[in-house]
C-alpha atoms as a PDB file:
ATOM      1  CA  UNK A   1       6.000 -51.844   3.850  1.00  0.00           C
ATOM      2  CA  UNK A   2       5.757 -48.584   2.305  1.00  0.00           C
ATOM      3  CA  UNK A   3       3.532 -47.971  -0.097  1.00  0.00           C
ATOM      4  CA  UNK A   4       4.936 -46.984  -4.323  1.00  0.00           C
ATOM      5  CA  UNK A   5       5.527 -42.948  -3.556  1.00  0.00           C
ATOM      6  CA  UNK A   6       2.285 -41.369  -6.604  1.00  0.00           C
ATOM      7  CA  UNK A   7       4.326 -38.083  -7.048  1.00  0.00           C
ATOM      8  CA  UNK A   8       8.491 -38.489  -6.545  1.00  0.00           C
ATOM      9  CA  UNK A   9       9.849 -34.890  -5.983  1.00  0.00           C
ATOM     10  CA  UNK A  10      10.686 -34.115  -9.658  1.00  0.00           C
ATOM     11  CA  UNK A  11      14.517 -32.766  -8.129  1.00  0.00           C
ATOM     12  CA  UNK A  12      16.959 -35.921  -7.573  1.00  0.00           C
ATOM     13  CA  UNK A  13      20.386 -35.969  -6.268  1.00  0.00           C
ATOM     14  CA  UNK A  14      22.335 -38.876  -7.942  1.00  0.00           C
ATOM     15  CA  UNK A  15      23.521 -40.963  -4.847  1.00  0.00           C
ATOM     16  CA  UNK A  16      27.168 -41.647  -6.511  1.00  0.00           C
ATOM     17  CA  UNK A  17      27.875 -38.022  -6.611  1.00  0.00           C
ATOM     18  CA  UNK A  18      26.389 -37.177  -3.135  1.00  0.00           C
ATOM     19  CA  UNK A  19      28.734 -39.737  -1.967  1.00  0.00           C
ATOM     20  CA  UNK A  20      31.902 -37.925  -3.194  1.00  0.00           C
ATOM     21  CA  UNK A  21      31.404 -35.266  -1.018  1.00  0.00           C
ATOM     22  CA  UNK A  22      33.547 -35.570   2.099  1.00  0.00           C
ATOM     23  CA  UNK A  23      31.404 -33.633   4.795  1.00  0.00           C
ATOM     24  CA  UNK A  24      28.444 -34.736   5.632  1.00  0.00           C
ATOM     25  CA  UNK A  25      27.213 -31.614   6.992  1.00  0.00           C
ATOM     26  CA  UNK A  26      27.094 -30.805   3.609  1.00  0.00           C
ATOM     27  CA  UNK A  27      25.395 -33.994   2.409  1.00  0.00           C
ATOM     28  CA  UNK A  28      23.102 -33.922   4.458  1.00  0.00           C
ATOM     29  CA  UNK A  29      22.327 -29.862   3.577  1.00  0.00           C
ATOM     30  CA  UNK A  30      21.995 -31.124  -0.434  1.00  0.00           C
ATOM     31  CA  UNK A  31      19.861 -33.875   0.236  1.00  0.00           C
ATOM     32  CA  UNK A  32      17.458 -31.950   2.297  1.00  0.00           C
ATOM     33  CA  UNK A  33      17.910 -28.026   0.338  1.00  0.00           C
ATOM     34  CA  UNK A  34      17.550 -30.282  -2.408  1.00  0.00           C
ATOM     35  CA  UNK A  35      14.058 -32.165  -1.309  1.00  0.00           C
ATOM     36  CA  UNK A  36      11.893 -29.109  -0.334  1.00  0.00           C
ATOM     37  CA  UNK A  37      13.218 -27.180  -3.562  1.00  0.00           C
ATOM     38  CA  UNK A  38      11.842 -30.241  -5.081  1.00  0.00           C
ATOM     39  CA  UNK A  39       7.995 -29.577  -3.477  1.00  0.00           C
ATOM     40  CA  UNK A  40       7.361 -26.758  -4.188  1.00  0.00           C
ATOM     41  CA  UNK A  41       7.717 -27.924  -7.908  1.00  0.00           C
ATOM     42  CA  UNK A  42       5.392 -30.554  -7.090  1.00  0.00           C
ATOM     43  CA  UNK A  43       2.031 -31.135  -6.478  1.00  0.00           C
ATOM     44  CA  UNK A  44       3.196 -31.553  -3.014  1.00  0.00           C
ATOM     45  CA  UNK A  45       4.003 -27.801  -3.047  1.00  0.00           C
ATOM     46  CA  UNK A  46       2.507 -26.919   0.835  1.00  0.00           C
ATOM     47  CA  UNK A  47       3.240 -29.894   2.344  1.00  0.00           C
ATOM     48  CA  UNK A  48       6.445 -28.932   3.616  1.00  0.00           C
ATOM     49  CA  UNK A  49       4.955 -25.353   5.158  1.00  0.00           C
ATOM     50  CA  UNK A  50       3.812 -27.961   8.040  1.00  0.00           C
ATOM     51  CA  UNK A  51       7.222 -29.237   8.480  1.00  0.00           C
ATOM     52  CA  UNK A  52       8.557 -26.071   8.776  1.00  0.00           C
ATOM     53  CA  UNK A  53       7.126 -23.652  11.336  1.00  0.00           C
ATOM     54  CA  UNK A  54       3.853 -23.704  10.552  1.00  0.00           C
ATOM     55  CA  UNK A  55       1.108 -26.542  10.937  1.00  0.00           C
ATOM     56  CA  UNK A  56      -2.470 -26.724   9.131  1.00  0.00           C
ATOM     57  CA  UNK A  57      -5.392 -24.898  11.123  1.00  0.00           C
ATOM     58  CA  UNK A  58      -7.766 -27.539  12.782  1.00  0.00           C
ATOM     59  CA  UNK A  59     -11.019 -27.232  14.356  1.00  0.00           C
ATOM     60  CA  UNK A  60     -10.575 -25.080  17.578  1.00  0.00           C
ATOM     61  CA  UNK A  61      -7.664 -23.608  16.992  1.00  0.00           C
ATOM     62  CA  UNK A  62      -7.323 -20.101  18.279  1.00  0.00           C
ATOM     63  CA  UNK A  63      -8.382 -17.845  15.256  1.00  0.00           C
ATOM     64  CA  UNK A  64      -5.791 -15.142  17.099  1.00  0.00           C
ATOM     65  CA  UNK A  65      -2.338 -17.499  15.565  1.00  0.00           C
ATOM     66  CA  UNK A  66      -3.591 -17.896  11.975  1.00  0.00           C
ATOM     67  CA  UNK A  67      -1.151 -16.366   9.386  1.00  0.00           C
ATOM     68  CA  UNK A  68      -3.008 -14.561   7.185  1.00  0.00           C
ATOM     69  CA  UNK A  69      -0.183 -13.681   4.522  1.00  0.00           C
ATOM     70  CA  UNK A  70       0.948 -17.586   4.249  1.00  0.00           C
ATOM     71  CA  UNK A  71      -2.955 -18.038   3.409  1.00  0.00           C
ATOM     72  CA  UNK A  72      -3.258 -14.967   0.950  1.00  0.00           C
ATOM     73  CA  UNK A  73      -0.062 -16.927  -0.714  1.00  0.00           C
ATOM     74  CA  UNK A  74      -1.359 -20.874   0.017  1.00  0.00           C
ATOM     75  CA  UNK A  75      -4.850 -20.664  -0.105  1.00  0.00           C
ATOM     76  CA  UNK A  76      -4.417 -22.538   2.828  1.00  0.00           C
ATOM     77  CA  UNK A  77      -4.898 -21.763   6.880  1.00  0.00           C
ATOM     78  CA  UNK A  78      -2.252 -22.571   9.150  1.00  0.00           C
ATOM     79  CA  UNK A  79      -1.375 -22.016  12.725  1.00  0.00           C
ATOM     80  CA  UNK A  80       2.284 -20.993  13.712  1.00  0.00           C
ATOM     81  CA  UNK A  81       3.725 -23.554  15.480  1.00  0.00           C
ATOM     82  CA  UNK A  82       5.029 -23.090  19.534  1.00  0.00           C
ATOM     83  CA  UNK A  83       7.988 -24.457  21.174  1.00  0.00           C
ATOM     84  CA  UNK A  84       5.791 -26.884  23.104  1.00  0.00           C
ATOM     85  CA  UNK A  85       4.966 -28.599  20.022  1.00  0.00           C
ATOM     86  CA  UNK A  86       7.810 -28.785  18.686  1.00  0.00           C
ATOM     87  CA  UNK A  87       8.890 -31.373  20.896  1.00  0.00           C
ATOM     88  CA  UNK A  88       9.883 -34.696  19.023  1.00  0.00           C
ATOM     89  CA  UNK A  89      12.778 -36.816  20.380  1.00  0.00           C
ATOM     90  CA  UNK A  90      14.171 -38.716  17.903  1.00  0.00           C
ATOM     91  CA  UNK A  91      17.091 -41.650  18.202  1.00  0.00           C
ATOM     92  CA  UNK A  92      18.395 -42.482  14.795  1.00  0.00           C
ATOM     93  CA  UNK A  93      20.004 -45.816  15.185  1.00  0.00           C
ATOM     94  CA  UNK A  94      22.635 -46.783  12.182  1.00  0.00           C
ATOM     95  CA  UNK A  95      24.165 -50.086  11.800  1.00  0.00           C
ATOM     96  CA  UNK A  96      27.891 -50.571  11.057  1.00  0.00           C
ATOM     97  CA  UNK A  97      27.818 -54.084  11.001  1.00  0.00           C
ATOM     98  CA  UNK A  98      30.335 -56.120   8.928  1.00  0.00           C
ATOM     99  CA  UNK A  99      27.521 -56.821   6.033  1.00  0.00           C
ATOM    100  CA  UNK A 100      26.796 -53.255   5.971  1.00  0.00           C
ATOM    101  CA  UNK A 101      30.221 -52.835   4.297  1.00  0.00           C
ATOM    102  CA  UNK A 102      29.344 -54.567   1.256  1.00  0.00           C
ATOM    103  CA  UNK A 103      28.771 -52.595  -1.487  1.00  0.00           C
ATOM    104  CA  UNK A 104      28.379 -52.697  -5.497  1.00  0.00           C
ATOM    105  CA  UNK A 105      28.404 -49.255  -6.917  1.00  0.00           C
ATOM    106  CA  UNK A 106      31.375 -47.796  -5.836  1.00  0.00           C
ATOM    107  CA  UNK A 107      29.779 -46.890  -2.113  1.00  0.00           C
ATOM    108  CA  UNK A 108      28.793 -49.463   0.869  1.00  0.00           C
ATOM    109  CA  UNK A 109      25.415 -49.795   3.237  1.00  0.00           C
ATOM    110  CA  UNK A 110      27.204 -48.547   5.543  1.00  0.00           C
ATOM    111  CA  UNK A 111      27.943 -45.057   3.568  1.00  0.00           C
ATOM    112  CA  UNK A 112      24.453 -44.745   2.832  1.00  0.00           C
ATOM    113  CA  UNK A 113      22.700 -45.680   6.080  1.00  0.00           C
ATOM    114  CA  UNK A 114      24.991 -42.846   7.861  1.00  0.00           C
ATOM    115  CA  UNK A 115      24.249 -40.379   4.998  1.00  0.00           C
ATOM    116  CA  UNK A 116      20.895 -40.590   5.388  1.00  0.00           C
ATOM    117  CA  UNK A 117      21.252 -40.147   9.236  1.00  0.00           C
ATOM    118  CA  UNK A 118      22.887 -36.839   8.839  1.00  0.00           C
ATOM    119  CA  UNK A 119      20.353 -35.935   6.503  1.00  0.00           C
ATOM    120  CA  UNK A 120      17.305 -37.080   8.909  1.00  0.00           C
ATOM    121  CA  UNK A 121      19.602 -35.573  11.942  1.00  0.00           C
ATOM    122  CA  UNK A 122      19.963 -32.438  10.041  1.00  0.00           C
ATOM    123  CA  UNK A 123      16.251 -32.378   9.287  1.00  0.00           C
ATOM    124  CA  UNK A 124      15.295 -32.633  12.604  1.00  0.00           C
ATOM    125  CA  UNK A 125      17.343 -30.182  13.684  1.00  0.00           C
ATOM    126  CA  UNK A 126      15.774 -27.398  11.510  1.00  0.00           C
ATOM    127  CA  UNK A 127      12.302 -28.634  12.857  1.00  0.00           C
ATOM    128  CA  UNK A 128      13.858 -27.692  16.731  1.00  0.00           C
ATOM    129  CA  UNK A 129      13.418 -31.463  17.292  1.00  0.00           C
ATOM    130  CA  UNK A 130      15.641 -33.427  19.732  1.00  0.00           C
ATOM    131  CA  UNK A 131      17.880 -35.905  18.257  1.00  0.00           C
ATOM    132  CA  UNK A 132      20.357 -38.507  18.790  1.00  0.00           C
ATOM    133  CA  UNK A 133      21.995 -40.930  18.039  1.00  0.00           C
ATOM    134  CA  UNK A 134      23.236 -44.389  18.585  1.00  0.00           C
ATOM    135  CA  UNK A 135      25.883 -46.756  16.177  1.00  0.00           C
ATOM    136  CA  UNK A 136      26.163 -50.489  16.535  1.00  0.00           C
ATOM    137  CA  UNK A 137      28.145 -53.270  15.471  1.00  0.00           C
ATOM    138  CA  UNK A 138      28.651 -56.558  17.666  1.00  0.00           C
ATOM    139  CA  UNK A 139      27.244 -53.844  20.859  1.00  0.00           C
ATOM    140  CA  UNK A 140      26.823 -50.571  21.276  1.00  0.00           C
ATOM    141  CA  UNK A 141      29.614 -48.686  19.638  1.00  0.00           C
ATOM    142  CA  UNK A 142      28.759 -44.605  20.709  1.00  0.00           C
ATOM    143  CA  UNK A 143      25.357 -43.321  22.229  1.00  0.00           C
ATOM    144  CA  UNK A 144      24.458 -39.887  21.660  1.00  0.00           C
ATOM    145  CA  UNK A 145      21.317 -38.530  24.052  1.00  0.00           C
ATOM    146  CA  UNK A 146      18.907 -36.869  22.081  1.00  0.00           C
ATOM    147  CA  UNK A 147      19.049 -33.170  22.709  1.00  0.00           C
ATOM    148  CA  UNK A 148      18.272 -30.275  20.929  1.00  0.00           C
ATOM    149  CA  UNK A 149      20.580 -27.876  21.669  1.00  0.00           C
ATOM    150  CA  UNK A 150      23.577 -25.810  20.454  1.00  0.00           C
ATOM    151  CA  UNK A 151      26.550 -28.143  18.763  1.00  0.00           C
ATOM    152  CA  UNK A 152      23.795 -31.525  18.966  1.00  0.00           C
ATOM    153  CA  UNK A 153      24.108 -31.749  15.277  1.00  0.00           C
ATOM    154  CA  UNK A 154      27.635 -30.779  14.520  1.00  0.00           C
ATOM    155  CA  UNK A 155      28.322 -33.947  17.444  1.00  0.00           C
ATOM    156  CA  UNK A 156      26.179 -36.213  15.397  1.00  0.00           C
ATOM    157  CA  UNK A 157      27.348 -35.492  12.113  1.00  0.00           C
ATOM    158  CA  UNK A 158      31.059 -36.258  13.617  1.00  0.00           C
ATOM    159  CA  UNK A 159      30.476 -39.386  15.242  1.00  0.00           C
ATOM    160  CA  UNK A 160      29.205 -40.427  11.501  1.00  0.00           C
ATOM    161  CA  UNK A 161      32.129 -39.289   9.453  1.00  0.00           C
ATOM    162  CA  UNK A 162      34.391 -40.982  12.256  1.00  0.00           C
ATOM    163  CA  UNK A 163      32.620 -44.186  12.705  1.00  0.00           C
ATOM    164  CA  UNK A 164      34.877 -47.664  10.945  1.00  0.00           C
ATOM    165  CA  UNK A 165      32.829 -50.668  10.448  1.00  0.00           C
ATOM    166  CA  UNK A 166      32.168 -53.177  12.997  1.00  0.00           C
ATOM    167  CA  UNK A 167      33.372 -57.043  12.981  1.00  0.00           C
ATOM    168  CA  UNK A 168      30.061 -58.396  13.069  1.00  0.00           C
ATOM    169  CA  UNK A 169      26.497 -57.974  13.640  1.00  0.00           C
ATOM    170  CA  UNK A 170      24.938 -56.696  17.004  1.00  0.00           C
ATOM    171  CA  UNK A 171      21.331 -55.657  16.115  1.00  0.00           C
ATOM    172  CA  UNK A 172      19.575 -58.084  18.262  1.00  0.00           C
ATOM    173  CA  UNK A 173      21.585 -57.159  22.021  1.00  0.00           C
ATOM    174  CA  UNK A 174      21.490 -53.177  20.417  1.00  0.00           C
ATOM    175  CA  UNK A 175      17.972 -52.659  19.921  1.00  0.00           C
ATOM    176  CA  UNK A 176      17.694 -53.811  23.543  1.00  0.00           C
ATOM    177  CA  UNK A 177      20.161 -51.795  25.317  1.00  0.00           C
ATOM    178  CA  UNK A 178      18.729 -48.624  23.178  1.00  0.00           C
ATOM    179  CA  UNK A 179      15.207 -49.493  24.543  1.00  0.00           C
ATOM    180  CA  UNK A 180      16.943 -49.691  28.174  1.00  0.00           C
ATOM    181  CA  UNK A 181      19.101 -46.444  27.507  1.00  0.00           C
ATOM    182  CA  UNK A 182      16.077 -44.117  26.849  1.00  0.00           C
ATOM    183  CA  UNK A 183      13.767 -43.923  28.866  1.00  0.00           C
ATOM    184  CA  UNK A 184      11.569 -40.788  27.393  1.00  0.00           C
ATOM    185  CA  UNK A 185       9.102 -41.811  25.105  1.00  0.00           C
ATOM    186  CA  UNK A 186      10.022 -40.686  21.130  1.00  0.00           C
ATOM    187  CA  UNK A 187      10.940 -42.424  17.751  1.00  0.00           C
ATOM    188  CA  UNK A 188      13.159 -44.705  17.179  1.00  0.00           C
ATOM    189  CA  UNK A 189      14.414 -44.702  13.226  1.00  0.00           C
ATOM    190  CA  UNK A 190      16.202 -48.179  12.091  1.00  0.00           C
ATOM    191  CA  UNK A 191      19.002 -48.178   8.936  1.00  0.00           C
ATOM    192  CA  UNK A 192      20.030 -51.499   9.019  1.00  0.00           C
ATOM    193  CA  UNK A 193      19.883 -54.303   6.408  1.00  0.00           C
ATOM    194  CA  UNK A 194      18.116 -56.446   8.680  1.00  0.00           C
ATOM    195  CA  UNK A 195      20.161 -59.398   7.880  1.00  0.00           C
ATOM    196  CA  UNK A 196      19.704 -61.239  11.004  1.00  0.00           C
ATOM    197  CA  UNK A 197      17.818 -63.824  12.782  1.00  0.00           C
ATOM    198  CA  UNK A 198      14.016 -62.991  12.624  1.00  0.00           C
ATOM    199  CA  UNK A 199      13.008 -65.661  15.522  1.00  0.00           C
ATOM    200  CA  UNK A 200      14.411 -63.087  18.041  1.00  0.00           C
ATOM    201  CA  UNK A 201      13.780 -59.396  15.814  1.00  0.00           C
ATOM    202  CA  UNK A 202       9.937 -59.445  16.944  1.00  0.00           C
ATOM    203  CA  UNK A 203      10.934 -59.507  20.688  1.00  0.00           C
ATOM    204  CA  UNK A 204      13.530 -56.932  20.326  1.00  0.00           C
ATOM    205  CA  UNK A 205      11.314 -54.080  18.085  1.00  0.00           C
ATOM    206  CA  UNK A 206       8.801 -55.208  20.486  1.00  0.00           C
ATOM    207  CA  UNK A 207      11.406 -53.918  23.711  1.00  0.00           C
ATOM    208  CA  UNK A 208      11.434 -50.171  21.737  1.00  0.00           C
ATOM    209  CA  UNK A 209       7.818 -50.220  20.584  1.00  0.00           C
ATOM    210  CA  UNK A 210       6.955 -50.645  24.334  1.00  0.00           C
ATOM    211  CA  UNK A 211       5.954 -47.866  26.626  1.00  0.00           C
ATOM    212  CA  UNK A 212       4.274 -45.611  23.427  1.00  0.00           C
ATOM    213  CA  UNK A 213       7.408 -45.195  21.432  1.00  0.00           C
ATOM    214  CA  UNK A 214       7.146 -44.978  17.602  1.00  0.00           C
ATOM    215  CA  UNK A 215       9.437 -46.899  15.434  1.00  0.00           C
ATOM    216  CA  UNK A 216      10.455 -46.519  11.900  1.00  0.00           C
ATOM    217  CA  UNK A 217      12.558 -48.908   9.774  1.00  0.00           C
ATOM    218  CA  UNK A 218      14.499 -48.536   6.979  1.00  0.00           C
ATOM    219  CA  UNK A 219      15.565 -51.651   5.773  1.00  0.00           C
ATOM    220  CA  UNK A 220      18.967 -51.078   3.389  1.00  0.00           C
ATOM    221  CA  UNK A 221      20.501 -53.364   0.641  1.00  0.00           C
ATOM    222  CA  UNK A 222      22.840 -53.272  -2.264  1.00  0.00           C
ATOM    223  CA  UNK A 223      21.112 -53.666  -6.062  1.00  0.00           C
ATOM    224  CA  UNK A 224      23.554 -56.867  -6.452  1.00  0.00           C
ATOM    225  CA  UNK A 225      21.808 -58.141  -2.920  1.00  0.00           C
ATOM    226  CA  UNK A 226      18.886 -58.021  -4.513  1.00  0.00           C
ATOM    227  CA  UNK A 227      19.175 -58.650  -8.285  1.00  0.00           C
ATOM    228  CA  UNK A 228      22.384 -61.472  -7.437  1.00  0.00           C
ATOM    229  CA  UNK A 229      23.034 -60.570 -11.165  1.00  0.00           C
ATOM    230  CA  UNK A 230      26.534 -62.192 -11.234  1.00  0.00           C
ATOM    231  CA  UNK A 231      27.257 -64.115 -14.061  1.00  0.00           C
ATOM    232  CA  UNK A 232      30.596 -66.170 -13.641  1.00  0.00           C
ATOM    233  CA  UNK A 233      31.165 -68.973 -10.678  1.00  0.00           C
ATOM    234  CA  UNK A 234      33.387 -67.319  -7.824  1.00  0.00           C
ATOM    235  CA  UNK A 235      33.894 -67.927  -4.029  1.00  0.00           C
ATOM    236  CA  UNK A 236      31.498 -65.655  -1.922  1.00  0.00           C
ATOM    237  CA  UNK A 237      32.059 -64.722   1.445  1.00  0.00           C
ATOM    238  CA  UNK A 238      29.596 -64.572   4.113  1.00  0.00           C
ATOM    239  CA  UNK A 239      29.872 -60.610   5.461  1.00  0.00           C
ATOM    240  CA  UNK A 240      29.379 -61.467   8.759  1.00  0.00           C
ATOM    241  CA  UNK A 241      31.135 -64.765   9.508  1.00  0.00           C
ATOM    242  CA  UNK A 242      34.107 -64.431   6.796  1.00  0.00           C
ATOM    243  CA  UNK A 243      33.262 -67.932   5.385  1.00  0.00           C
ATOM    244  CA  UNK A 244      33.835 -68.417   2.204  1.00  0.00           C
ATOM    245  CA  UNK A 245      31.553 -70.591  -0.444  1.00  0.00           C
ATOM    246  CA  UNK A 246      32.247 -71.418  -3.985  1.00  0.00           C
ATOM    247  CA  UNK A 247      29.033 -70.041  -5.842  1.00  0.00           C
ATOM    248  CA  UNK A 248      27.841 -70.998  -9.628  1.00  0.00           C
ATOM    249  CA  UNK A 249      25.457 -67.819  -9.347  1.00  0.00           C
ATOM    250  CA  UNK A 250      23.616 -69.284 -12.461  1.00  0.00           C
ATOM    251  CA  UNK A 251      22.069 -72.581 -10.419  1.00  0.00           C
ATOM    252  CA  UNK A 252      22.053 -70.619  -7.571  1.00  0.00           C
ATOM    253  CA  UNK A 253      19.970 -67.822  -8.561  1.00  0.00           C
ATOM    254  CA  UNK A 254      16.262 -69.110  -8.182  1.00  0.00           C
ATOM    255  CA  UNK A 255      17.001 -70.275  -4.951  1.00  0.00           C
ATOM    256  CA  UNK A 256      18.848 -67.467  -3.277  1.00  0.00           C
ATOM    257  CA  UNK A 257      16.047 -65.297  -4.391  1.00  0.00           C
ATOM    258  CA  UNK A 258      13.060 -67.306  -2.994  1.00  0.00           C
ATOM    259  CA  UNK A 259      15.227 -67.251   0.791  1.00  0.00           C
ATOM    260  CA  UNK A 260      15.805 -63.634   0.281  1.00  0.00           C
ATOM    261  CA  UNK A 261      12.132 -63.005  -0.370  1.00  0.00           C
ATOM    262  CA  UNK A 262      11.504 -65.206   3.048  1.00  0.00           C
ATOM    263  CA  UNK A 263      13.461 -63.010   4.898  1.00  0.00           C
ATOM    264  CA  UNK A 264      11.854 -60.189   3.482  1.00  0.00           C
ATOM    265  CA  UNK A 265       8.683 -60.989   4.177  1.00  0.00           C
ATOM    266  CA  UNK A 266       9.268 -61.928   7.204  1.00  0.00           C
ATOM    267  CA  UNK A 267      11.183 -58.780   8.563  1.00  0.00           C
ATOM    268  CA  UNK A 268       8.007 -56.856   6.977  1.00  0.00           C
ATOM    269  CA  UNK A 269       5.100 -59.464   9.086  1.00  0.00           C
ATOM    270  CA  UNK A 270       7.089 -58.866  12.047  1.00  0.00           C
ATOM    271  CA  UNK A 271       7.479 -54.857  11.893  1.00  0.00           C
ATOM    272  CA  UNK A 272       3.136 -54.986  10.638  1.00  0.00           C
ATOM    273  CA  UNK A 273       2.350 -57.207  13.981  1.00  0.00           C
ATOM    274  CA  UNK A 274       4.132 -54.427  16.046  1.00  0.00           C
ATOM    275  CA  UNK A 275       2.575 -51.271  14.053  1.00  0.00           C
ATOM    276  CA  UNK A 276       6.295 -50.317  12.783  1.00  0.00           C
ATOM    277  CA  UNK A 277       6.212 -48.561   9.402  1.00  0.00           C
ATOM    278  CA  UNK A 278       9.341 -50.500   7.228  1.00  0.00           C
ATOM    279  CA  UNK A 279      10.938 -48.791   3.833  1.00  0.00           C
ATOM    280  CA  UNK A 280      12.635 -50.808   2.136  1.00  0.00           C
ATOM    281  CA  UNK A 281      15.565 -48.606   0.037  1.00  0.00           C
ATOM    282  CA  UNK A 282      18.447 -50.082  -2.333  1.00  0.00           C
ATOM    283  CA  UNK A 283      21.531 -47.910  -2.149  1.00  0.00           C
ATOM    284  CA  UNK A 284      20.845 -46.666  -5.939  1.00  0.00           C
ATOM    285  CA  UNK A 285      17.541 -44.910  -4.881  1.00  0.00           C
ATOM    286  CA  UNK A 286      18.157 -40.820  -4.361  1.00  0.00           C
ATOM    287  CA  UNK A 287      17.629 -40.281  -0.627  1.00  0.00           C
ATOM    288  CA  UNK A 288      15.270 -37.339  -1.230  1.00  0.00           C
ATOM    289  CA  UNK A 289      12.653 -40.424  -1.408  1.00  0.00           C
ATOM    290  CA  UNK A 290      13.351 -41.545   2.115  1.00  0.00           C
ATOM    291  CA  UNK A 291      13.193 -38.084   3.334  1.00  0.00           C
ATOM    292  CA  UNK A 292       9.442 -38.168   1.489  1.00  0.00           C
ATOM    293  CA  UNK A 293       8.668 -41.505   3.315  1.00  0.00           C
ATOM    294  CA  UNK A 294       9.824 -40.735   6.847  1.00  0.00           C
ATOM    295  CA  UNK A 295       7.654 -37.025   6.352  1.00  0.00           C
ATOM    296  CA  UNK A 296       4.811 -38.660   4.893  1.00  0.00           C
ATOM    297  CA  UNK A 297       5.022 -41.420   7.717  1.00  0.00           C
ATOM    298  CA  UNK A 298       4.622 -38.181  10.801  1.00  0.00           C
ATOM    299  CA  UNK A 299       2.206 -36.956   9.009  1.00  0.00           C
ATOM    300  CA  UNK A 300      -0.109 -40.080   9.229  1.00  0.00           C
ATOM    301  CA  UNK A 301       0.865 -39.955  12.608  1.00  0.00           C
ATOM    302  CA  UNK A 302       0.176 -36.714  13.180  1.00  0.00           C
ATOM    303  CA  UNK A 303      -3.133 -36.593  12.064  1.00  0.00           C
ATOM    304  CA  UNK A 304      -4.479 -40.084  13.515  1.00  0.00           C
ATOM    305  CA  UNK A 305      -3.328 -38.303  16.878  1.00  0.00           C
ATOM    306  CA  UNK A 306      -5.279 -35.078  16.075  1.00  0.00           C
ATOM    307  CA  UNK A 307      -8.367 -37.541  15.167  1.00  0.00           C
END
């Protein structure tokens, strides 16, 4: 579980007015504009030189690639970085599941998760990173290769805006046919709400952690999910099997929250026991702070392979 972030980038984007805008090229171009505008008003202010085209000098680096005008400005060394570094492969996997179409705030899961995978496929692309893509439901709905390459973004970004959701949930059977379906090693990046069976989850992460991929999760859920701040009795229905249950949400409160907590928990002992970094987001949180969490998250990775 990720850790509370000590310096938020002091520029938000209000996710109800990111979501009124119809492209999500152009989402995905505030979110991110948006974010590094944000550190270098911050204390992070240098941290995204090294996700640009630059990376921090280390020991042994040839003295004959340091740029000497980014130190006169930083203070800092760095190395320019070379096409054979630059060399990340990077699935984003979104779920379109029939729960992720619940929403409170005027938006759905769904709307979210897929904004925030043009914004990390949009990211990636500016780094010269491969990416791709892959949307399921009750299977495999559309699999995009990860490529970096000419019109590999603008492909991604329309496969989001015309994805519908799905009839029910498919995470289980998709994570495995993703971990069959590439076969390069890379990173694997989760939006789901992870409302599923957990008996079979560990197997399944366990299929794409296999063979030295990284995975990152980002677990998604609505505020009401969460807070189940509903005040009058009303019939509920489940989001992925249609039944419907008359709820009192005042006796049912206490208990709801204690199962949801289970689950929780137990989505975030599974993901620990497999070495899978999980962020857990509500859809009212700005998306500049996942952006901060899956940056922060390479860089630890980055540097534990350096060490």
């Amino acid at each position: 579980m990720s850790e509370p972030l000590a310096y938020p980038p002091p520029s938000y984007i209000d996710p109800h007015s990111l979501m009124q805008i119809k492209s999500f090229e152009l989402r995905a171009k505030s979110v991110v504009e948006g974010f590094f505008t944000g550190l270098h008003r911050s204390p992070y202010h240098g941290f995204s030189v090294e996700f640009t085209e630059y990376r921090q000098y280390s020991s042994g680096d040839d003295l004959r690639y340091l740029d000497w005008k980014l130190f006169a400005r930083s203070d800092r060394y760095y190395i320019k970085r070379f096409e054979d570094e630059t060399n990340l492969r990077c699935h984003i996997l979104v779920d379109n599941s029939r729960s992720m179409s619940f929403g409170s705030l005027g938006y759905t899961k769904e709307d979210y998760a897929k904004t925030l995978a043009a914004t990390l496929a949009y990211f990636l692309t500016t780094q010269r990173d491969a990416v791709g893509l892959l949307r399921f439901s009750e299977g495999v709905d559309e699999f995009i290769p990860a490529r970096y390459r000419v019109g590999q973004l603008r492909r991604v970004l329309v496969s989001l805006e015309n994805s519908t959701a799905g009839t029910s949930s498919g995470i289980l059977p998709a994570l495995e046919e993703a971990a069959e379906r590439v076969r390069k090693r890379g990173l694997f990046v989760i939006l789901s709400d992870f409302l599923t069976d957990v008996d079979q989850l560990q197997s399944r992460l366990g299929y794409l952690r296999s063979g030295g991929n990284e995975v990152a999760v980002f677990q998604l859920l609505d505020p009401a999910e969460v807070n189940f701040d509903y005040d009058a009795p009303a019939m509920f229905q489940d989001a992925e099997t249609g039944r419907e249950i008359y709820i009192d949400p005042k006796s049912a409160r206490d208990q709801y929250q204690k199962k949801l907590q289970n689950h929780l928990r137990n989505v975030e002992e599974i993901c620990e026991r497999l070495g899978i970094h999980v962020s857990r987001l509500t859809t009212d949180m700005p998306l500049e702070n996942s952006l901060l969490t899956f940056l922060q998250t390479r860089l630890r990775v980055t540097q534990t392979r350096r060490q």
